[in-house]
N, C-alpha and C. Protein backbone atom coordinates (compact mmCIF):
# COMPACT_ATOMS: atom_id res chain seq x y z
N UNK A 1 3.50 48.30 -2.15
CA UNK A 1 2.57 47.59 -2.99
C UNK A 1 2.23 46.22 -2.41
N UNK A 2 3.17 45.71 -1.99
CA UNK A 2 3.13 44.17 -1.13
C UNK A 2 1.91 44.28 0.13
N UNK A 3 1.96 45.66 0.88
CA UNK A 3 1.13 45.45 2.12
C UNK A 3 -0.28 45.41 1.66
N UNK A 4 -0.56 46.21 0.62
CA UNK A 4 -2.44 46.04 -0.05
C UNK A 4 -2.48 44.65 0.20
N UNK A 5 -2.03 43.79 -0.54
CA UNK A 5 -2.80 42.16 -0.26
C UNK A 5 -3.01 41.83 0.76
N UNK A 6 -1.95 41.50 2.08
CA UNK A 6 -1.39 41.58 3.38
C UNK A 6 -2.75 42.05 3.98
N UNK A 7 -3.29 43.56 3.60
CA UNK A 7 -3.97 44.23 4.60
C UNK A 7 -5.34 43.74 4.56
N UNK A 8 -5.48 43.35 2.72
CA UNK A 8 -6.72 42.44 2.50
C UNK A 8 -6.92 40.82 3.02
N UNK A 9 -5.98 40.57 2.91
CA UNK A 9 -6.02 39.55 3.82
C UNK A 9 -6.30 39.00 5.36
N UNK A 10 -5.36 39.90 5.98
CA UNK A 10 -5.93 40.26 7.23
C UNK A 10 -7.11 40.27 7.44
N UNK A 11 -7.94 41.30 6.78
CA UNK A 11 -9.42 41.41 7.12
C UNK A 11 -10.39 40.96 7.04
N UNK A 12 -9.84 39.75 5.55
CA UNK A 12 -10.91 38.47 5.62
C UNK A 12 -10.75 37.69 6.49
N UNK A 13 -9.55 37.68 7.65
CA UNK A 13 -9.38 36.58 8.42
C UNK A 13 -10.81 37.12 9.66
N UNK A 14 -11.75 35.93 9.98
CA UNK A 14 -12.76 36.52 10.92
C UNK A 14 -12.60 35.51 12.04
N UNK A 15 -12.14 36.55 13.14
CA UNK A 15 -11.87 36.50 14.77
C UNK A 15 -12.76 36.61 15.72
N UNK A 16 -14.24 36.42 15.09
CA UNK A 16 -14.89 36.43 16.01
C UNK A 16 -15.27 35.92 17.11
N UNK A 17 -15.03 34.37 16.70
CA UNK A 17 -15.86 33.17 17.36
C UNK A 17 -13.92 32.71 18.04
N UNK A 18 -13.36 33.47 18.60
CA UNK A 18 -11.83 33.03 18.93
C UNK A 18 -11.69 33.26 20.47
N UNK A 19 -10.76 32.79 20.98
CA UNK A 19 -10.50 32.83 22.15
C UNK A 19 -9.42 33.56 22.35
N UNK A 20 -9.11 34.53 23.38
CA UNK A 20 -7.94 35.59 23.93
C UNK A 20 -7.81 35.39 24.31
N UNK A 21 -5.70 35.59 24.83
CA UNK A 21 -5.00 35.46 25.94
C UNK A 21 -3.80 36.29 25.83
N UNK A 22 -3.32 36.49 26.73
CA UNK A 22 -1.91 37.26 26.78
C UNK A 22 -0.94 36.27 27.29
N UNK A 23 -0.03 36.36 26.45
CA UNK A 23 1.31 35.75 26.95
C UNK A 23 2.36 37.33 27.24
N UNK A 24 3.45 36.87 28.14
CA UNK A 24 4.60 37.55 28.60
C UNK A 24 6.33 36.81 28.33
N UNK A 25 6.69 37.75 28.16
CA UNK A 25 8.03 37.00 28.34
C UNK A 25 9.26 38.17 28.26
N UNK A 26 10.40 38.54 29.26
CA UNK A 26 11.18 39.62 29.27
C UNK A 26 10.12 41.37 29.41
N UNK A 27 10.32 41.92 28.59
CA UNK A 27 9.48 42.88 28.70
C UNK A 27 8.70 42.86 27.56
N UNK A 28 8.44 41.55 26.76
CA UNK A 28 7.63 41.80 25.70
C UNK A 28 6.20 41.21 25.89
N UNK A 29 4.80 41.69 25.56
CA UNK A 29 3.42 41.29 26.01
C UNK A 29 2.98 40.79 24.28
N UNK A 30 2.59 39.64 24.23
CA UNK A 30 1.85 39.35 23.18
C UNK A 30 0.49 39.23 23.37
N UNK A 31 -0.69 39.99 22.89
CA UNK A 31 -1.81 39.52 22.69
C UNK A 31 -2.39 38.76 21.19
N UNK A 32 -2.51 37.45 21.89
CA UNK A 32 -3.22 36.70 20.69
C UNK A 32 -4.50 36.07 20.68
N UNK A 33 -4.89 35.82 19.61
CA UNK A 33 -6.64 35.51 19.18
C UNK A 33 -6.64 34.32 18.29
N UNK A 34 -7.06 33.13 19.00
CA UNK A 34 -6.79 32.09 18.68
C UNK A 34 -8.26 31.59 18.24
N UNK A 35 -8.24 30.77 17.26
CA UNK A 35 -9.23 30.07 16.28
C UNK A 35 -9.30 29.26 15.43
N UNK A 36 -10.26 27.90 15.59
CA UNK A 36 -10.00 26.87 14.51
C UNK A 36 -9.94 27.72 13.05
N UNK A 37 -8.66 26.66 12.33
CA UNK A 37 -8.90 27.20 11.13
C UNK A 37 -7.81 26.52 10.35
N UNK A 38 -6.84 26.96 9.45
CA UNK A 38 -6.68 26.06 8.63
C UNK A 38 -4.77 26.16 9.05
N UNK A 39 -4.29 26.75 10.42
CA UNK A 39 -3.03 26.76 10.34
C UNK A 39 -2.00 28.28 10.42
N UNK A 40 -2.83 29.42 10.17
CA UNK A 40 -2.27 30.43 9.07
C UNK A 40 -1.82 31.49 10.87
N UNK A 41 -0.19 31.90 10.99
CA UNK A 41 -0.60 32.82 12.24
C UNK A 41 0.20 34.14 11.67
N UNK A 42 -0.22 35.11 11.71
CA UNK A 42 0.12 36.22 12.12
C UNK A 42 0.38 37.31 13.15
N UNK A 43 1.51 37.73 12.60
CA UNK A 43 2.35 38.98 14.17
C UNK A 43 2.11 40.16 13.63
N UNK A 44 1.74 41.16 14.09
CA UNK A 44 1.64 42.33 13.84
C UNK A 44 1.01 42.50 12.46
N UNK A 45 0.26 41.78 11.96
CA UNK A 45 -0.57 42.18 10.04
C UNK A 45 0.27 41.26 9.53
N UNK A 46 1.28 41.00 9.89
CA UNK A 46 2.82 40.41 8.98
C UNK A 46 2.17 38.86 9.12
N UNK A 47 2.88 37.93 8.14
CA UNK A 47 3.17 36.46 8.29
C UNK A 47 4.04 36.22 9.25
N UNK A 48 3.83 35.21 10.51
CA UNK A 48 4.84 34.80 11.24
C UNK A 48 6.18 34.36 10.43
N UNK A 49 6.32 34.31 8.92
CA UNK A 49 7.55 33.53 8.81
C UNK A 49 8.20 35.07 7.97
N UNK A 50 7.16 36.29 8.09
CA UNK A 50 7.93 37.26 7.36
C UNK A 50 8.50 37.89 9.00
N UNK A 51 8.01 38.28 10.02
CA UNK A 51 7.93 38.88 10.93
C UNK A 51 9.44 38.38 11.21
N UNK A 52 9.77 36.76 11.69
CA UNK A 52 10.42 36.40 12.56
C UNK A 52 11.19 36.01 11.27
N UNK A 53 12.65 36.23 11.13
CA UNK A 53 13.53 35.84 10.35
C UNK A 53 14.39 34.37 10.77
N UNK A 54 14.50 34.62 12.54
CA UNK A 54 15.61 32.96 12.65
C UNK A 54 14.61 31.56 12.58
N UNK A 55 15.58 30.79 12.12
CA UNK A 55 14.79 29.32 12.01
C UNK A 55 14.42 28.86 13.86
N UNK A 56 14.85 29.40 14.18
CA UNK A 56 14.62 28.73 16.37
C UNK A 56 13.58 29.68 16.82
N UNK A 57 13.38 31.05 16.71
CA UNK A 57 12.11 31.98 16.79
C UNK A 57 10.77 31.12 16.01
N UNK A 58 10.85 30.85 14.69
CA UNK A 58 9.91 30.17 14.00
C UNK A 58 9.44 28.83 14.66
N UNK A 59 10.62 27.80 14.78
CA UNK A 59 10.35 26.60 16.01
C UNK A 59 9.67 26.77 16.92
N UNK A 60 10.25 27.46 17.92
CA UNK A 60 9.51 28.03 19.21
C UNK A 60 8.17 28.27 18.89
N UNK A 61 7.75 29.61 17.80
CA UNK A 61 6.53 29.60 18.14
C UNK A 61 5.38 28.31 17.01
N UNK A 62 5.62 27.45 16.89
CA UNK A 62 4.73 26.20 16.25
C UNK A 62 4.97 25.41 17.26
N UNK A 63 5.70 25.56 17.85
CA UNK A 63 5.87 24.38 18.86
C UNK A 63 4.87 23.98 19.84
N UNK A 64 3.92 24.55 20.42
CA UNK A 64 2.68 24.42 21.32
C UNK A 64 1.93 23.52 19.97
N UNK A 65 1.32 23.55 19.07
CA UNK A 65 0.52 23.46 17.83
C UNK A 65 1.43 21.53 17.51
N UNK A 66 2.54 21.28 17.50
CA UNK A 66 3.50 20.52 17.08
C UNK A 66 3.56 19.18 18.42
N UNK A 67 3.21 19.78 19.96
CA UNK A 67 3.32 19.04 20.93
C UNK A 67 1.92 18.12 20.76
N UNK A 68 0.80 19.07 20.45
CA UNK A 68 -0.93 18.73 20.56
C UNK A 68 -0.52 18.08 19.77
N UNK A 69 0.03 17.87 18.31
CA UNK A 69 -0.16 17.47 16.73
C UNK A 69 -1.49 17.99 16.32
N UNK A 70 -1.63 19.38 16.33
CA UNK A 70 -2.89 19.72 15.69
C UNK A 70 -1.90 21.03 14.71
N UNK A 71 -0.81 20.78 14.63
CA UNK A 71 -0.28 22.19 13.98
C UNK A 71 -0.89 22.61 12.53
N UNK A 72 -2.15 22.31 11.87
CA UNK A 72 -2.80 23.01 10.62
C UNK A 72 -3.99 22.83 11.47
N UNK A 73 -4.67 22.71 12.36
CA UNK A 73 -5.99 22.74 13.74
C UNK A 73 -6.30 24.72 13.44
N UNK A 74 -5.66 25.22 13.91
CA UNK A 74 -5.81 26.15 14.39
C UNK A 74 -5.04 28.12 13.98
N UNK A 75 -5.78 29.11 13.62
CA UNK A 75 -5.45 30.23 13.18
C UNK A 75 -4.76 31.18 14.59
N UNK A 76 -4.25 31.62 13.79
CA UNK A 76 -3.31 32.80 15.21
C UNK A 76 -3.52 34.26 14.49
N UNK A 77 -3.83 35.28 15.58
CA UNK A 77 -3.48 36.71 14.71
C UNK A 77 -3.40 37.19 16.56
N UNK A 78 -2.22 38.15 15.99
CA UNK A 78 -1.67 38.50 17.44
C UNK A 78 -0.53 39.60 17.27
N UNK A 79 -1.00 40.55 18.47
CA UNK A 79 -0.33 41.79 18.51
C UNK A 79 0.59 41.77 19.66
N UNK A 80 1.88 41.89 19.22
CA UNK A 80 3.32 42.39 19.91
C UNK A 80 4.00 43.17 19.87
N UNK A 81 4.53 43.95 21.28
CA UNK A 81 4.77 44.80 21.60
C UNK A 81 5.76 44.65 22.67
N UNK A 82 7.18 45.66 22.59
CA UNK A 82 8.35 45.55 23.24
C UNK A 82 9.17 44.97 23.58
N UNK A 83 10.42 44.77 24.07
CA UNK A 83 11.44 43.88 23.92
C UNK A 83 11.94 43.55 22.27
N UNK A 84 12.62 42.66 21.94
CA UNK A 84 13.11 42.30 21.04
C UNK A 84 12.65 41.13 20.92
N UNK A 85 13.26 40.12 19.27
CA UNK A 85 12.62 39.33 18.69
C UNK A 85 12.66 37.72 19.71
N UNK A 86 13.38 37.52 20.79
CA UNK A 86 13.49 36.92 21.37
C UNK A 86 12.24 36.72 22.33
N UNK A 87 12.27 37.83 23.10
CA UNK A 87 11.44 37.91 24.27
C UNK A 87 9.81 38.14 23.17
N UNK A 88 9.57 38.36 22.47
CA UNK A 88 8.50 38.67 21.76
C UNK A 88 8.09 37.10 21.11
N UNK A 89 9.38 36.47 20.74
CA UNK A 89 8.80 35.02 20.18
C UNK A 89 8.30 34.02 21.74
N UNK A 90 8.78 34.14 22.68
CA UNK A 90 8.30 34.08 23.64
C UNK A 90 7.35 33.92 24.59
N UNK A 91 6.86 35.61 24.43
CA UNK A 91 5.86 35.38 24.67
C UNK A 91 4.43 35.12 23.75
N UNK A 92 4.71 35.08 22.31
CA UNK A 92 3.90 34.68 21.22
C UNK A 92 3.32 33.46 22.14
N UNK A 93 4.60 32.68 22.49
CA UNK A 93 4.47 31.43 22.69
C UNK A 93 3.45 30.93 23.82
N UNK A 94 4.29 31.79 24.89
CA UNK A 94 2.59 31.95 26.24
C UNK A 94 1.58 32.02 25.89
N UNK A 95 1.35 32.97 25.30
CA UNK A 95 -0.27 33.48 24.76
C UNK A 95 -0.52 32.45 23.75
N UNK A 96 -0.02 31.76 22.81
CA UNK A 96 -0.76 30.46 22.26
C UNK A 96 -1.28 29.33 23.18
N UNK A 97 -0.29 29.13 24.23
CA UNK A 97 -0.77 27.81 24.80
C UNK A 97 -1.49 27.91 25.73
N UNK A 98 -1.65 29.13 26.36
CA UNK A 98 -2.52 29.78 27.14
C UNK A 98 -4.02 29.90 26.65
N UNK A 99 -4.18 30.04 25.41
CA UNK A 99 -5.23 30.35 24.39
C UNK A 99 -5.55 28.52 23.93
N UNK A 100 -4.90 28.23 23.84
CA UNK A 100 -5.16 26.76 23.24
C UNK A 100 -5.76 25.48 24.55
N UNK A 101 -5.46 26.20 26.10
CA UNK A 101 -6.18 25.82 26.99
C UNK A 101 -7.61 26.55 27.11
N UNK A 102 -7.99 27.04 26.60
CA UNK A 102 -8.86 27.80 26.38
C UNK A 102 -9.77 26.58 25.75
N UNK A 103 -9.29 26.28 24.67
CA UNK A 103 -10.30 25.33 23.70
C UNK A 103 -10.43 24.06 24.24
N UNK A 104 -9.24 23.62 24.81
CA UNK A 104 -8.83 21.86 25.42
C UNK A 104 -8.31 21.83 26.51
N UNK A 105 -9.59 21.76 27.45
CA UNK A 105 -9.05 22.00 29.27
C UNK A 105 -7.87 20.70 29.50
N UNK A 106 -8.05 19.78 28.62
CA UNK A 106 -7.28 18.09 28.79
C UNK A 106 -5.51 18.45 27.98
N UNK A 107 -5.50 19.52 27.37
CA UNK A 107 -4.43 19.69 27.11
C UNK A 107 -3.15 20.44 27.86
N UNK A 108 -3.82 20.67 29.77
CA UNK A 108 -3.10 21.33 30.08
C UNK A 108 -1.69 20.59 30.96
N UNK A 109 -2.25 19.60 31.03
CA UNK A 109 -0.92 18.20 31.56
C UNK A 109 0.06 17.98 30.35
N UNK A 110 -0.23 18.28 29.04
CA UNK A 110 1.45 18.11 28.31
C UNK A 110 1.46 19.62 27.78
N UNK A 111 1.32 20.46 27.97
CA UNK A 111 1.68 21.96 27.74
C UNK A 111 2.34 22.71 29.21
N UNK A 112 1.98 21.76 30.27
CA UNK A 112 2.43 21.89 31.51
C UNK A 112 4.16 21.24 31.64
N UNK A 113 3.47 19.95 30.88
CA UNK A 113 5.44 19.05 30.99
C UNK A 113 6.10 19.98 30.39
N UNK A 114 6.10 20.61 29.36
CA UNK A 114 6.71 21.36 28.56
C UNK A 114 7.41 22.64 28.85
N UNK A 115 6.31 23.19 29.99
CA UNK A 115 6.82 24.17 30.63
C UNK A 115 6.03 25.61 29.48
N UNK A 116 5.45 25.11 28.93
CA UNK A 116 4.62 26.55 28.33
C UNK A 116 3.33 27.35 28.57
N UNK A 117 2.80 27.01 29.79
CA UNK A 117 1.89 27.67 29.84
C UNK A 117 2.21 28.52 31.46
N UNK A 118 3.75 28.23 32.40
CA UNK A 118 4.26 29.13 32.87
C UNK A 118 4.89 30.56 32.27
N UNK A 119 4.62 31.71 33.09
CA UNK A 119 5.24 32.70 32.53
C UNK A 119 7.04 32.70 32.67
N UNK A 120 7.99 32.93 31.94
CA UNK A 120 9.41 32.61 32.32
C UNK A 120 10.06 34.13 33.28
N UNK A 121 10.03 34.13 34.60
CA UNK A 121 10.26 34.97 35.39
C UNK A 121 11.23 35.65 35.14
N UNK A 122 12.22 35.18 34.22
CA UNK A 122 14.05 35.79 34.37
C UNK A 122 13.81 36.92 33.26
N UNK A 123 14.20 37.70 33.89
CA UNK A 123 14.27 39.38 33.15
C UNK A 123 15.49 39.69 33.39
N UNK A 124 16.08 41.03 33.05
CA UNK A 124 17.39 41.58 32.82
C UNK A 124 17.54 42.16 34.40
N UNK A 125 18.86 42.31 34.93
CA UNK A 125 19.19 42.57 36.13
C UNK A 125 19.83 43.67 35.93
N UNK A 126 18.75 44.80 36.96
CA UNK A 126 19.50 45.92 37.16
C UNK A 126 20.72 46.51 37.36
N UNK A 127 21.23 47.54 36.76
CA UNK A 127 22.34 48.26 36.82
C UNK A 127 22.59 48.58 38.56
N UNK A 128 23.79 47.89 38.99
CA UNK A 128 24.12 48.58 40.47
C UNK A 128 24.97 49.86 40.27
N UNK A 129 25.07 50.53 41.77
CA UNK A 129 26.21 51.98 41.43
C UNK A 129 27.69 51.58 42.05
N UNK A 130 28.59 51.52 41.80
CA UNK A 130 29.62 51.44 41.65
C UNK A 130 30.34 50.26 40.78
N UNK A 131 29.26 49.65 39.52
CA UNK A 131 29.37 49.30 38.70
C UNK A 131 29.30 48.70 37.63
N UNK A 132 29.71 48.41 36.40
CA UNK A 132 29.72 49.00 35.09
C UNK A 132 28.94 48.31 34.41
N UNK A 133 27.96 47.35 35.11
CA UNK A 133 26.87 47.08 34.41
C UNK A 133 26.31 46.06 35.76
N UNK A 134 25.66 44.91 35.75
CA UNK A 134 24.50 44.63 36.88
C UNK A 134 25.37 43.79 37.93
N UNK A 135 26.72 43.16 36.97
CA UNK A 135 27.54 42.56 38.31
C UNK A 135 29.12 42.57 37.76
N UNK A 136 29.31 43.08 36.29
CA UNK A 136 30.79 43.29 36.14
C UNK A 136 31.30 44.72 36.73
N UNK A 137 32.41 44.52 37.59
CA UNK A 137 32.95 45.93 38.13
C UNK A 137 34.02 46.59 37.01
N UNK A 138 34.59 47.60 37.47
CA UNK A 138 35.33 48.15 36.83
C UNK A 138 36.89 47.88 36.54
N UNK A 139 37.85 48.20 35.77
CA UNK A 139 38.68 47.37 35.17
C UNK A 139 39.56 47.76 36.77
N UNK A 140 40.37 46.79 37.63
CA UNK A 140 40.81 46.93 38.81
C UNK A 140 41.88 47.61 37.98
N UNK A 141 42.91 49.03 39.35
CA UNK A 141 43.90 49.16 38.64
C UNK A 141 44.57 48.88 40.10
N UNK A 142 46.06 48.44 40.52
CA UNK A 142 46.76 47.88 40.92
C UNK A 142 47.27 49.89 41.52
N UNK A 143 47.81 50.59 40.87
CA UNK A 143 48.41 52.13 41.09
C UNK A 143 47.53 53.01 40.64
């Protein structure tokens, strides 16, 4: 019964006149659609503060919006996909500030200090064979 409003809502939000970008982070891809407006972002149809439950996921992603001081400037609606809530808040985060250079070419020297409009390269390290996960070996036995 909760998602009817949610879904009506959504659809009054209008994305037309917005700017796209993809952010990355681990194996998760966010595409978001960024637009003046009154503040409001959404992940997947959901409210960012229903989507993301920890208080440091929520930080992270206002934080581009919080550096500018335009954090009620601007609307978010954005689709994520794979990895977990980490790597997904993440790359929320790319794809905002990526998108927010989009609108303010002058904003890319303190979204740069910050380090958010690089993609973060470190991903999970493959499993080697002879052991028991990417660099712990197996329990030594002495006999």
């Amino acid at each position: 019964m909760e998602t009817s409003p949610n879904n009506s809502q959504k659809n009054k939000l209008n994305f037309k006149d917005s700017k796209y970008s993809t952010g990355r982070r681990k194996t998760s891809i966010a595409k978001v659609w960024l637009k003046k407006g009154s503040g409001k972002i959404y992940v997947n149809g959901k409210d960012f503060d229903t989507y993301f439950k920890r208080a440091s996921h929520k930080m992270q992603i206002v934080r581009p919006f919080e550096i500018i001081n335009q954090s009620t400037e601007y609307d978010v609606r954005s689709t994520v996909v794979g990895g977990g809530l980490s790597g997904q808040a993440g790359a929320l985060v790319h794809g905002i500030s990526k998108a927010l250079l989009q609108f303010d070419e002058n904003l890319k020297s303190t979204l740069r200090k910050e380090k958010l409009t690089t993609r973060d390269p470190r991903s999970v390290e493959r499993k080697k064979p002879g052991r028991a996960k990417a660099r712990r070996s197996f329990q030594f036995s002495k006999r």
